[in-house]
C-alpha atoms as a PDB file:
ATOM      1  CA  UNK A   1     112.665  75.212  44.682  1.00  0.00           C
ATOM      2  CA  UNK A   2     113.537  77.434  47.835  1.00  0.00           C
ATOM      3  CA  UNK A   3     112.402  80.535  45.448  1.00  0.00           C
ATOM      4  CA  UNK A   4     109.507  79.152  44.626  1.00  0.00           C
ATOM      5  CA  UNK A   5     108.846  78.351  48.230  1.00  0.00           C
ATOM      6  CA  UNK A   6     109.705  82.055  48.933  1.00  0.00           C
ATOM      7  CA  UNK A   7     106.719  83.546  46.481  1.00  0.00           C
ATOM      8  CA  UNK A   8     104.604  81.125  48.352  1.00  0.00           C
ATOM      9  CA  UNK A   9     104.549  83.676  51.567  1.00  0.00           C
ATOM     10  CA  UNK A  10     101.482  85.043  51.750  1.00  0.00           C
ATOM     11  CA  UNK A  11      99.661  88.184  53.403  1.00  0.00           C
ATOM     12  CA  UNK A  12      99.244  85.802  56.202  1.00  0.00           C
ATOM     13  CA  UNK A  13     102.481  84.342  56.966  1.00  0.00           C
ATOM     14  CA  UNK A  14     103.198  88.352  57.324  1.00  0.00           C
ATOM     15  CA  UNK A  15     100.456  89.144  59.510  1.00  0.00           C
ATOM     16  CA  UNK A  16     100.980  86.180  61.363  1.00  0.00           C
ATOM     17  CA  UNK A  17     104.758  87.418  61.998  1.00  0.00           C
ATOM     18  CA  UNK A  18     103.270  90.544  63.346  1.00  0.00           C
ATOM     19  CA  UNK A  19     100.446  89.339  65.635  1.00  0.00           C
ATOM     20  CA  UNK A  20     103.561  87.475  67.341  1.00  0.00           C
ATOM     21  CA  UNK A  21     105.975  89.892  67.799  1.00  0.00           C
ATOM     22  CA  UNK A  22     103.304  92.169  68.720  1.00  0.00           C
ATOM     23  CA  UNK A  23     102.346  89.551  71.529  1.00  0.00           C
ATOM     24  CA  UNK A  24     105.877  88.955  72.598  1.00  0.00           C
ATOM     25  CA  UNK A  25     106.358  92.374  73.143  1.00  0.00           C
ATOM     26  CA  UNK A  26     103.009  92.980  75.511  1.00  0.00           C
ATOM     27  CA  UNK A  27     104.320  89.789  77.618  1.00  0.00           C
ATOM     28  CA  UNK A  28     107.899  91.175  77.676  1.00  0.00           C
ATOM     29  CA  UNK A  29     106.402  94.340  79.059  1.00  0.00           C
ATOM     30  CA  UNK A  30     104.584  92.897  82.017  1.00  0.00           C
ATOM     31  CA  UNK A  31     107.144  91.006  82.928  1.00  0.00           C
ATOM     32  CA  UNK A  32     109.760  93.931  82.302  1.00  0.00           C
ATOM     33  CA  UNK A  33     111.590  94.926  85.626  1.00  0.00           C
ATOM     34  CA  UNK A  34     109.861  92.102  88.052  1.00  0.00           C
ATOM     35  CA  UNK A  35     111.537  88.336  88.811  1.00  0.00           C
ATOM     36  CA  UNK A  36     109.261  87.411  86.188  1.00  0.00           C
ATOM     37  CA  UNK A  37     111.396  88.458  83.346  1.00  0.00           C
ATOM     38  CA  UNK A  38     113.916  85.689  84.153  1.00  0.00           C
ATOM     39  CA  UNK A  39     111.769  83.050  83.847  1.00  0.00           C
ATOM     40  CA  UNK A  40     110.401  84.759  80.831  1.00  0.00           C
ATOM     41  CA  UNK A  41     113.879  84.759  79.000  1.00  0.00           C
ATOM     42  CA  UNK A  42     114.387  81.121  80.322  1.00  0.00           C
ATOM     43  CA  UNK A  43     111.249  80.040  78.363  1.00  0.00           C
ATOM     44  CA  UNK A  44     112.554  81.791  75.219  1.00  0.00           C
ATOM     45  CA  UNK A  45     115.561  80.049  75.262  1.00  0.00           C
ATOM     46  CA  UNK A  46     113.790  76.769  75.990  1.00  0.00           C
ATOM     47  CA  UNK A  47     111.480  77.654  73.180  1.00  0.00           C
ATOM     48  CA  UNK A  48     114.107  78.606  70.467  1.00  0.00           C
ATOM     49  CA  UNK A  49     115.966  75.218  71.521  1.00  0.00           C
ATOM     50  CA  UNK A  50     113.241  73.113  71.091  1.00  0.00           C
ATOM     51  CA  UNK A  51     112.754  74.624  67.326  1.00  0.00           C
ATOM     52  CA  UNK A  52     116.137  74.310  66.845  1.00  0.00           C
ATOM     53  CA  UNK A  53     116.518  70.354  67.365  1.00  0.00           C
ATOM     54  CA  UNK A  54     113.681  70.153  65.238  1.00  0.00           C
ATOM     55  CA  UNK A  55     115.445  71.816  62.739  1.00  0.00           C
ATOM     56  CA  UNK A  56     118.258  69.953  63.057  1.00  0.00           C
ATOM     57  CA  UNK A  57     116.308  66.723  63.160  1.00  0.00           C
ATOM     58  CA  UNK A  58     117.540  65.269  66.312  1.00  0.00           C
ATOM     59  CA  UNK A  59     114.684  63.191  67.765  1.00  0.00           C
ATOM     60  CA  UNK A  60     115.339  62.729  71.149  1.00  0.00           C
ATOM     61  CA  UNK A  61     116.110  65.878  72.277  1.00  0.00           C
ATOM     62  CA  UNK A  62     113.419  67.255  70.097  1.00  0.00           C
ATOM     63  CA  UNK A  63     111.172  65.093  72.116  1.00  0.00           C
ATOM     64  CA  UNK A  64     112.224  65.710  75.257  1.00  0.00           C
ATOM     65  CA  UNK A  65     112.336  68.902  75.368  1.00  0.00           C
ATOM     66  CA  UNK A  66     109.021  69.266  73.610  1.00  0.00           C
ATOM     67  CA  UNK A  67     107.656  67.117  75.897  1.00  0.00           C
ATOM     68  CA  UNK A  68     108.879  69.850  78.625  1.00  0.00           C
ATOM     69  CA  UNK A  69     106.592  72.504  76.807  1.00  0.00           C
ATOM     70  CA  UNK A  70     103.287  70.708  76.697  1.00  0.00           C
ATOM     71  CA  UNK A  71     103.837  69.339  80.308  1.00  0.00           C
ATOM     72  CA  UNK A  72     105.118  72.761  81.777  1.00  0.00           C
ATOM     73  CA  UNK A  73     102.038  74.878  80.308  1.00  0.00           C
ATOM     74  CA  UNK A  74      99.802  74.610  83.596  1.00  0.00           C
ATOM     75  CA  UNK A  75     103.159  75.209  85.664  1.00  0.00           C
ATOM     76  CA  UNK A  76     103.256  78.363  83.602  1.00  0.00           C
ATOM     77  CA  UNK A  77      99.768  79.300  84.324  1.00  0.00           C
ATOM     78  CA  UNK A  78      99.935  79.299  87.748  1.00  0.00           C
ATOM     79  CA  UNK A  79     103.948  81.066  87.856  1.00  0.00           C
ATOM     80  CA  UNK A  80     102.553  83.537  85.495  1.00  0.00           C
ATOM     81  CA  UNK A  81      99.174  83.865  87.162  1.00  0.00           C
ATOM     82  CA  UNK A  82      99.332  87.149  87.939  1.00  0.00           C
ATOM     83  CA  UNK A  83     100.962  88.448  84.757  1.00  0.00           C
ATOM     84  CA  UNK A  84      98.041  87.128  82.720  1.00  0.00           C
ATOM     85  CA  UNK A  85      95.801  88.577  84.808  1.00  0.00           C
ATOM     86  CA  UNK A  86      96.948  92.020  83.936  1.00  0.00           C
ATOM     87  CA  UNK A  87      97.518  90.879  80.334  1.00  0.00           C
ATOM     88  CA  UNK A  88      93.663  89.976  80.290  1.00  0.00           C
ATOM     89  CA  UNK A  89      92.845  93.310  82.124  1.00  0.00           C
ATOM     90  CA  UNK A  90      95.131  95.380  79.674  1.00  0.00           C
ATOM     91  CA  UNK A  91      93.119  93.371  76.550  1.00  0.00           C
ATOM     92  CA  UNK A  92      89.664  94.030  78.218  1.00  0.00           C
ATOM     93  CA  UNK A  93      89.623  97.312  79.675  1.00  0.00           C
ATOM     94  CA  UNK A  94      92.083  99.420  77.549  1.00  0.00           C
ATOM     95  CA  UNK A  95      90.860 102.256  76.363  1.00  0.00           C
ATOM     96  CA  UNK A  96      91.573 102.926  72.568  1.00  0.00           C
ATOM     97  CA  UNK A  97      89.209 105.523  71.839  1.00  0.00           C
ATOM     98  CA  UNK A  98      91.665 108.447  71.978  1.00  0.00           C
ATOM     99  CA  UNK A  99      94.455 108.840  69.391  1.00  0.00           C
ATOM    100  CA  UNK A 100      96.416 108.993  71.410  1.00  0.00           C
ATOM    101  CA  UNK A 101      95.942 106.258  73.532  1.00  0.00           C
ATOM    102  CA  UNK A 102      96.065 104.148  70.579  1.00  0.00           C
ATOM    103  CA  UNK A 103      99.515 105.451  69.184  1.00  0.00           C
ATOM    104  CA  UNK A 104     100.857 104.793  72.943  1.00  0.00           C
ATOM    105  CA  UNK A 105     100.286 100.980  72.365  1.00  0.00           C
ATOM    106  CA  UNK A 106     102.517 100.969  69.592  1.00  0.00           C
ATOM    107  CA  UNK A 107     105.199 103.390  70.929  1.00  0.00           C
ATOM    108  CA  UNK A 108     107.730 100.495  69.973  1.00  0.00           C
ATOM    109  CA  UNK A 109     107.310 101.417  66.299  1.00  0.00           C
ATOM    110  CA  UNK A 110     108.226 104.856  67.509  1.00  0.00           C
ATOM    111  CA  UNK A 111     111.886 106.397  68.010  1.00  0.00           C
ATOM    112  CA  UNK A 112     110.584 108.837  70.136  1.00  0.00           C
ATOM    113  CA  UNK A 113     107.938 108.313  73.399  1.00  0.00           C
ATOM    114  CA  UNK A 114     105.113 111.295  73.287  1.00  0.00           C
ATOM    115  CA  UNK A 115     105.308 113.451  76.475  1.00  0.00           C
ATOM    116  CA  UNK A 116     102.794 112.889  79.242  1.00  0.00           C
ATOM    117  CA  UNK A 117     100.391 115.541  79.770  1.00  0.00           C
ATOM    118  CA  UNK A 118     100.092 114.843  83.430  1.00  0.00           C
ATOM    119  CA  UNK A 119     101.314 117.672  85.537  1.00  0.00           C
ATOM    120  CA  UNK A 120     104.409 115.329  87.540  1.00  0.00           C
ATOM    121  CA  UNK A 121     105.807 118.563  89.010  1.00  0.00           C
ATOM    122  CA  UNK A 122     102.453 119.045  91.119  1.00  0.00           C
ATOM    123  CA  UNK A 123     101.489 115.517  92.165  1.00  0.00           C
ATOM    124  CA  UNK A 124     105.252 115.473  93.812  1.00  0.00           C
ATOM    125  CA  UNK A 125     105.442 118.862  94.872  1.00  0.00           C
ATOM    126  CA  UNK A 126     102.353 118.555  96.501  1.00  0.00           C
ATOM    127  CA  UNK A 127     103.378 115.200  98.076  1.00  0.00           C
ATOM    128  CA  UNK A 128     106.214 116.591  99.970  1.00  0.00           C
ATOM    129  CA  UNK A 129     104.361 119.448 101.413  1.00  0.00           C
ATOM    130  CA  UNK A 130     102.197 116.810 102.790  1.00  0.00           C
ATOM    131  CA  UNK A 131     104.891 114.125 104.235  1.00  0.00           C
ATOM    132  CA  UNK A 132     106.461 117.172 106.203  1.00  0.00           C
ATOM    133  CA  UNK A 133     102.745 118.253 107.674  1.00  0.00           C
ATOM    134  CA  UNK A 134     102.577 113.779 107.854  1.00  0.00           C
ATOM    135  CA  UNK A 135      99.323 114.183 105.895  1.00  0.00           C
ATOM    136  CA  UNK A 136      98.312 110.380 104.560  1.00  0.00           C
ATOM    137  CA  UNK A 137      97.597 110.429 100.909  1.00  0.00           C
ATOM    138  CA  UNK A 138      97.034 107.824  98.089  1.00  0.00           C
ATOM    139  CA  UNK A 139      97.529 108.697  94.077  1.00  0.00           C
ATOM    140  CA  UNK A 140      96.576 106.076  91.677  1.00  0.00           C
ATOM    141  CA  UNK A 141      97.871 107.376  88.009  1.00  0.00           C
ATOM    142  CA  UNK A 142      95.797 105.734  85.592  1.00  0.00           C
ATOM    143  CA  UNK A 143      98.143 104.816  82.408  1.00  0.00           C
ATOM    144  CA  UNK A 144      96.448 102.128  79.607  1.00  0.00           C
ATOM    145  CA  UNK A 145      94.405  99.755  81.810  1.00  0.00           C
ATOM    146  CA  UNK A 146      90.441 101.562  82.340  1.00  0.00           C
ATOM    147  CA  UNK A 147      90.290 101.781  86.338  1.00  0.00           C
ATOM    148  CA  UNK A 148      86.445 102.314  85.822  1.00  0.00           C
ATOM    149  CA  UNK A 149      85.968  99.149  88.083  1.00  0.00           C
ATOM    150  CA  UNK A 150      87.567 101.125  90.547  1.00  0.00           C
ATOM    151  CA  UNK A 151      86.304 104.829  90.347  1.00  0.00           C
ATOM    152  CA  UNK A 152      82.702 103.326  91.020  1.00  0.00           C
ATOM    153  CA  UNK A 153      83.510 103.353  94.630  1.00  0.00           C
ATOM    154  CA  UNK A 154      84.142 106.891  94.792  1.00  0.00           C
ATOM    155  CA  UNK A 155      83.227 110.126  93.608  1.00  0.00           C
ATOM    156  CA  UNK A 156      83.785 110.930  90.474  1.00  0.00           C
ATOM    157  CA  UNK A 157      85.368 114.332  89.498  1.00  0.00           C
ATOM    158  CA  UNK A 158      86.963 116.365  86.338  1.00  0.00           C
ATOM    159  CA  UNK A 159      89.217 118.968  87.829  1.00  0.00           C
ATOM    160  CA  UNK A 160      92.982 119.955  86.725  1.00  0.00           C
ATOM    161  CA  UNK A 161      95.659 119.083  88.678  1.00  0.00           C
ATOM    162  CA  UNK A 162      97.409 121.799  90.851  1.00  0.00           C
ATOM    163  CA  UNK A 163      99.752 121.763  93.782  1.00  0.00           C
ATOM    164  CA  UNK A 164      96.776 123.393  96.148  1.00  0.00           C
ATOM    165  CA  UNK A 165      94.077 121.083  94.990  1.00  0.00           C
ATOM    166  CA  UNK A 166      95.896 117.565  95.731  1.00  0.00           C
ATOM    167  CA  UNK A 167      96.519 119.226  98.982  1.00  0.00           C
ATOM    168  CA  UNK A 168      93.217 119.923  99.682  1.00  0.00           C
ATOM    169  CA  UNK A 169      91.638 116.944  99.067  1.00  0.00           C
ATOM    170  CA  UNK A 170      94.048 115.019 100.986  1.00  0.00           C
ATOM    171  CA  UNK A 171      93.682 117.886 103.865  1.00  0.00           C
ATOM    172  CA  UNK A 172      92.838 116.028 107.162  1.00  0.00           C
ATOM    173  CA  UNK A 173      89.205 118.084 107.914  1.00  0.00           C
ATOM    174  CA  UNK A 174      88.303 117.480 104.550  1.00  0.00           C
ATOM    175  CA  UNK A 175      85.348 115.732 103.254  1.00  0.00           C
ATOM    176  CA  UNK A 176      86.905 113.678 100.529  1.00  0.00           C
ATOM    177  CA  UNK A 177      90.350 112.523 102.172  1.00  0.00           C
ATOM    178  CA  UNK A 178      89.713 109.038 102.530  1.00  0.00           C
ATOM    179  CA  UNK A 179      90.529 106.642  99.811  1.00  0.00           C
ATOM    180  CA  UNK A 180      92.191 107.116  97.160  1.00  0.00           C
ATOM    181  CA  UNK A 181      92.220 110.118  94.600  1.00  0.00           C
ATOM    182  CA  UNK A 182      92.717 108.963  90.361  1.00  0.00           C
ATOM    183  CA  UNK A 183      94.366 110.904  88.092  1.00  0.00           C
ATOM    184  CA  UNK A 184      94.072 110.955  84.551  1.00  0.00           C
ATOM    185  CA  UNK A 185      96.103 112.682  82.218  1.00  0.00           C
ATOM    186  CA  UNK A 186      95.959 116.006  83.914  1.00  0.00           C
ATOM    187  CA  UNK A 187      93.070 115.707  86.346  1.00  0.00           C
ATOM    188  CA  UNK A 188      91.750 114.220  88.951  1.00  0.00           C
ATOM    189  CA  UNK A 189      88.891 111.709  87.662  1.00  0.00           C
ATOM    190  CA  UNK A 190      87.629 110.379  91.432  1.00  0.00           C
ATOM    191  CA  UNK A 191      88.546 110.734  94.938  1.00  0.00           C
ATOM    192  CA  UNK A 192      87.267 108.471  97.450  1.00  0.00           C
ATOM    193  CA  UNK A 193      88.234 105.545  95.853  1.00  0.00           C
ATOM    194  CA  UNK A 194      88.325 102.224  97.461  1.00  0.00           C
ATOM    195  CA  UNK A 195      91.379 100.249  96.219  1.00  0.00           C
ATOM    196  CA  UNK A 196      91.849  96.193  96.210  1.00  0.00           C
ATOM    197  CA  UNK A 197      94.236  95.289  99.138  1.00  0.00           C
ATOM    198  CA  UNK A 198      97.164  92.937  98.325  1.00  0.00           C
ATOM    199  CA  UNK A 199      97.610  89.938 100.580  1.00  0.00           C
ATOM    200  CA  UNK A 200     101.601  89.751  99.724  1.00  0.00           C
ATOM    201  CA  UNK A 201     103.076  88.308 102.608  1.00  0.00           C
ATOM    202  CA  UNK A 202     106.690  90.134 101.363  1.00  0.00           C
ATOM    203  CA  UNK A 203     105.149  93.873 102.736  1.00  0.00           C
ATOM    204  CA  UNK A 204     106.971  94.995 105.593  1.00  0.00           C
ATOM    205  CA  UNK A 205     104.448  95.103 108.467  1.00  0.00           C
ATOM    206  CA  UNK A 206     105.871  98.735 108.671  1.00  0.00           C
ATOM    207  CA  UNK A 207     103.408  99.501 105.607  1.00  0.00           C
ATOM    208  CA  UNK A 208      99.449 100.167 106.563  1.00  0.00           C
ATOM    209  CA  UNK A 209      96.919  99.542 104.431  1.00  0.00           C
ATOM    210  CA  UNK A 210      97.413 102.219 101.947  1.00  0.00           C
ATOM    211  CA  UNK A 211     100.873 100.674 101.157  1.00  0.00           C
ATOM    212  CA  UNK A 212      99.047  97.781 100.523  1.00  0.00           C
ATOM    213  CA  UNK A 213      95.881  99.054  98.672  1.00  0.00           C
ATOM    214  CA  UNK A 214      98.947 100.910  96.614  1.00  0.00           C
ATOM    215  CA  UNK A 215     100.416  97.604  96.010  1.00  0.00           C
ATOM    216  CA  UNK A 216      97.236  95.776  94.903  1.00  0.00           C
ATOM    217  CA  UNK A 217      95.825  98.099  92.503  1.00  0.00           C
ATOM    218  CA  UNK A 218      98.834  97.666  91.015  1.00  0.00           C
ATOM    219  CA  UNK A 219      99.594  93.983  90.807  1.00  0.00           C
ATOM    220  CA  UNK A 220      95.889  94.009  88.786  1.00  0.00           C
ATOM    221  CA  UNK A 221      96.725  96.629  86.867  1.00  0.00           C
ATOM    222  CA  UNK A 222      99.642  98.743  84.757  1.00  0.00           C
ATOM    223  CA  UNK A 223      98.929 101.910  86.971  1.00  0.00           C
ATOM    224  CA  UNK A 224     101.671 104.226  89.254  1.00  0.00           C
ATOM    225  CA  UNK A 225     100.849 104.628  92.766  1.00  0.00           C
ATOM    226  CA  UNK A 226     102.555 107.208  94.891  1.00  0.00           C
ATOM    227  CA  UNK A 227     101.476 107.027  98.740  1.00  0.00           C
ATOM    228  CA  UNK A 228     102.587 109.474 101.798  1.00  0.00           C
ATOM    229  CA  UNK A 229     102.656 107.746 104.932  1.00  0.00           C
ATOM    230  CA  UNK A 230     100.472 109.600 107.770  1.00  0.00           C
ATOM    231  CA  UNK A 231     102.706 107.835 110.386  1.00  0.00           C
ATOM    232  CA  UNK A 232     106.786 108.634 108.587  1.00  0.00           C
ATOM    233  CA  UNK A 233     106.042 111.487 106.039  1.00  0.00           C
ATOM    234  CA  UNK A 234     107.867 109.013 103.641  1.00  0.00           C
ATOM    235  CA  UNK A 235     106.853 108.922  99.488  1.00  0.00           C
ATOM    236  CA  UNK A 236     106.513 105.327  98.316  1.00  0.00           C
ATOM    237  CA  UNK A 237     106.524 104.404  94.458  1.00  0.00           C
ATOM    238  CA  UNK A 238     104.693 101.833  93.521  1.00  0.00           C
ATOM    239  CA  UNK A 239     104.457  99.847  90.345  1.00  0.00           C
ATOM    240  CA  UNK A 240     104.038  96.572  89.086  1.00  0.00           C
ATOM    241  CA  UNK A 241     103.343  95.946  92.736  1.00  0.00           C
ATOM    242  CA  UNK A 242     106.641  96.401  94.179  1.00  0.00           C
ATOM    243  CA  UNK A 243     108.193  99.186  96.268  1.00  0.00           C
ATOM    244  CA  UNK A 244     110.748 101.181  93.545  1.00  0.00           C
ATOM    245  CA  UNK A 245     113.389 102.642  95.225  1.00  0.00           C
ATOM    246  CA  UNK A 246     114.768 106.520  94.245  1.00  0.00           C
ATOM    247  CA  UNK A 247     117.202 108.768  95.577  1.00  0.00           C
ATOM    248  CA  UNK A 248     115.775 111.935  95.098  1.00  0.00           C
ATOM    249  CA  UNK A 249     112.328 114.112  94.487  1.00  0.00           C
ATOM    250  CA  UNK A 250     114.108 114.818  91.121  1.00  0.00           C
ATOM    251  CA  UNK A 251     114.940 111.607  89.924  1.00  0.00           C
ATOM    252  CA  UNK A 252     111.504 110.140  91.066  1.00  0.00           C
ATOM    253  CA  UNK A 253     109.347 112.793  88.824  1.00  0.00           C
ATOM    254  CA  UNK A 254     111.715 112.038  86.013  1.00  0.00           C
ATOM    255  CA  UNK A 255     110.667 108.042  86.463  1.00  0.00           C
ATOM    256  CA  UNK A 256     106.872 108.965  87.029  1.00  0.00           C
ATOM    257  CA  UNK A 257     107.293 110.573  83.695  1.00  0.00           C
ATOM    258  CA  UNK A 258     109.376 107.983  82.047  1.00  0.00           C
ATOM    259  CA  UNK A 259     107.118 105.840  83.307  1.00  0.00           C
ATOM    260  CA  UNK A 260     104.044 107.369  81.500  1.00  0.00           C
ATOM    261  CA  UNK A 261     105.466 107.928  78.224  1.00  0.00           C
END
């Protein structure tokens, strides 16, 4: 009988197995390195409990703790509020027209991550040559999520990345230093930009509003954000709208670019 059951599974049943681990992993990744993941893996145990009293056929447990689920869905809403958000964004506004792009949302099937084409080398080296001169400067690196909703606000430009030019534009005399610059892949895609600001109350009041335009472009979004303060000279990293910390230039361009593969 259990055979027979087994040549019942259809196309599906397979496809249907796919579609959720697919879905479990874009949720895992949101939530991957923020207090969110706690409560995520707290849910999957609740979850694989609940299925497992059913299994086992005992009732009252069964019902209790299904009863948990269904009540607990709107309390999961608003906890994950932000998280779907970005999972909404990242559904809307990714861009799959490149090969690429479209391989890099199922790197998991993958043993190896493709290499970024951004330059990382410049966008750092040319960040510390402005912290020592205390030049302010805001880099939003696009990764899957479109930031078309953004780059309206500014000017919208196609040139290759180099040490010199990220300088430039940031220089204080120059026309285009305000806002934020874009980069994509290996250029620059907009400058000018006017970012969302976050209204965290958890930012140090130390942090201006580029800190915080840094953080809430990437609260919305999956992008990297890598801000020089005018005031310190300092290099933040930004992602997932929190502050990562780093010990060195080195080991920060080796997370931009883990970050991006």
């Amino acid at each position: 009988m259990d055979f027979l059951n087994f040549l019942e599974f259809k196309i599906t049943d397979f496809i249907d197995i796919i579609l959720v681990a697919v879905l479990l992993y874009y949720i895992y990744k949101l939530v991957k390195g923020t207090v969110a993941i706690n409560i995520f893996i707290g849910i999957v145990i609740v979850w694989a409990l609940w299925k497992l009293t059913e299994l086992l056929q005992m009732k009252m447990i069964s019902s209790m703790v299904g009863g948990f689920m269904n009540i607990g869905l709107i309390a999961l809403i608003i906890v994950f509020q932000q998280e779907i958000r970005k999972f909404l964004l990242m559904i809307g506004s990714t861009n799959f027209a490149s090969k690429r792009n479209f391989i890099k949302h199922f790197k998991f099937l993958k043993q190896e991550a493709l290499p970024t084409d951004t330059d990382v080398s410049a966008l750092i080296d040319a960040c510390e040559k402005m912290g020592m001169s205390k030049t302010g400067a805001i880099l939003v690196i696009e990764k899957n999520n479109n930031l078309d909703f953004v780059k309206i606000t500014g000017d919208k430009m196609s040139i290759e990345i180099t040490q010199p030019i990220i300088e430039s534009i940031f220089y204080k005399n120059s026309p285009l230093h305000d806002g934020a610059a874009i980069v994509q892949d290996n250029y620059i895609t907009a400058t000018r930009v006017i970012l969302p600001v976050s209204n965290e109350r958890t930012i140090p009041l130390r942090f201006g509003l580029r800190h915080r335009a840094a953080v809430g472009i990437t609260e919305k979004t999956d992008a990297l954000c890598l801000v020089v303060s005018e005031e310190t000279g300092l290099i933040s990293y930004i992602k997932n709208g929190e502050f990562v910390l780093y010990k060195s230039l080195e080991e920060l361009t080796e997370m931009i670019k883990k970050d991006l593969t």
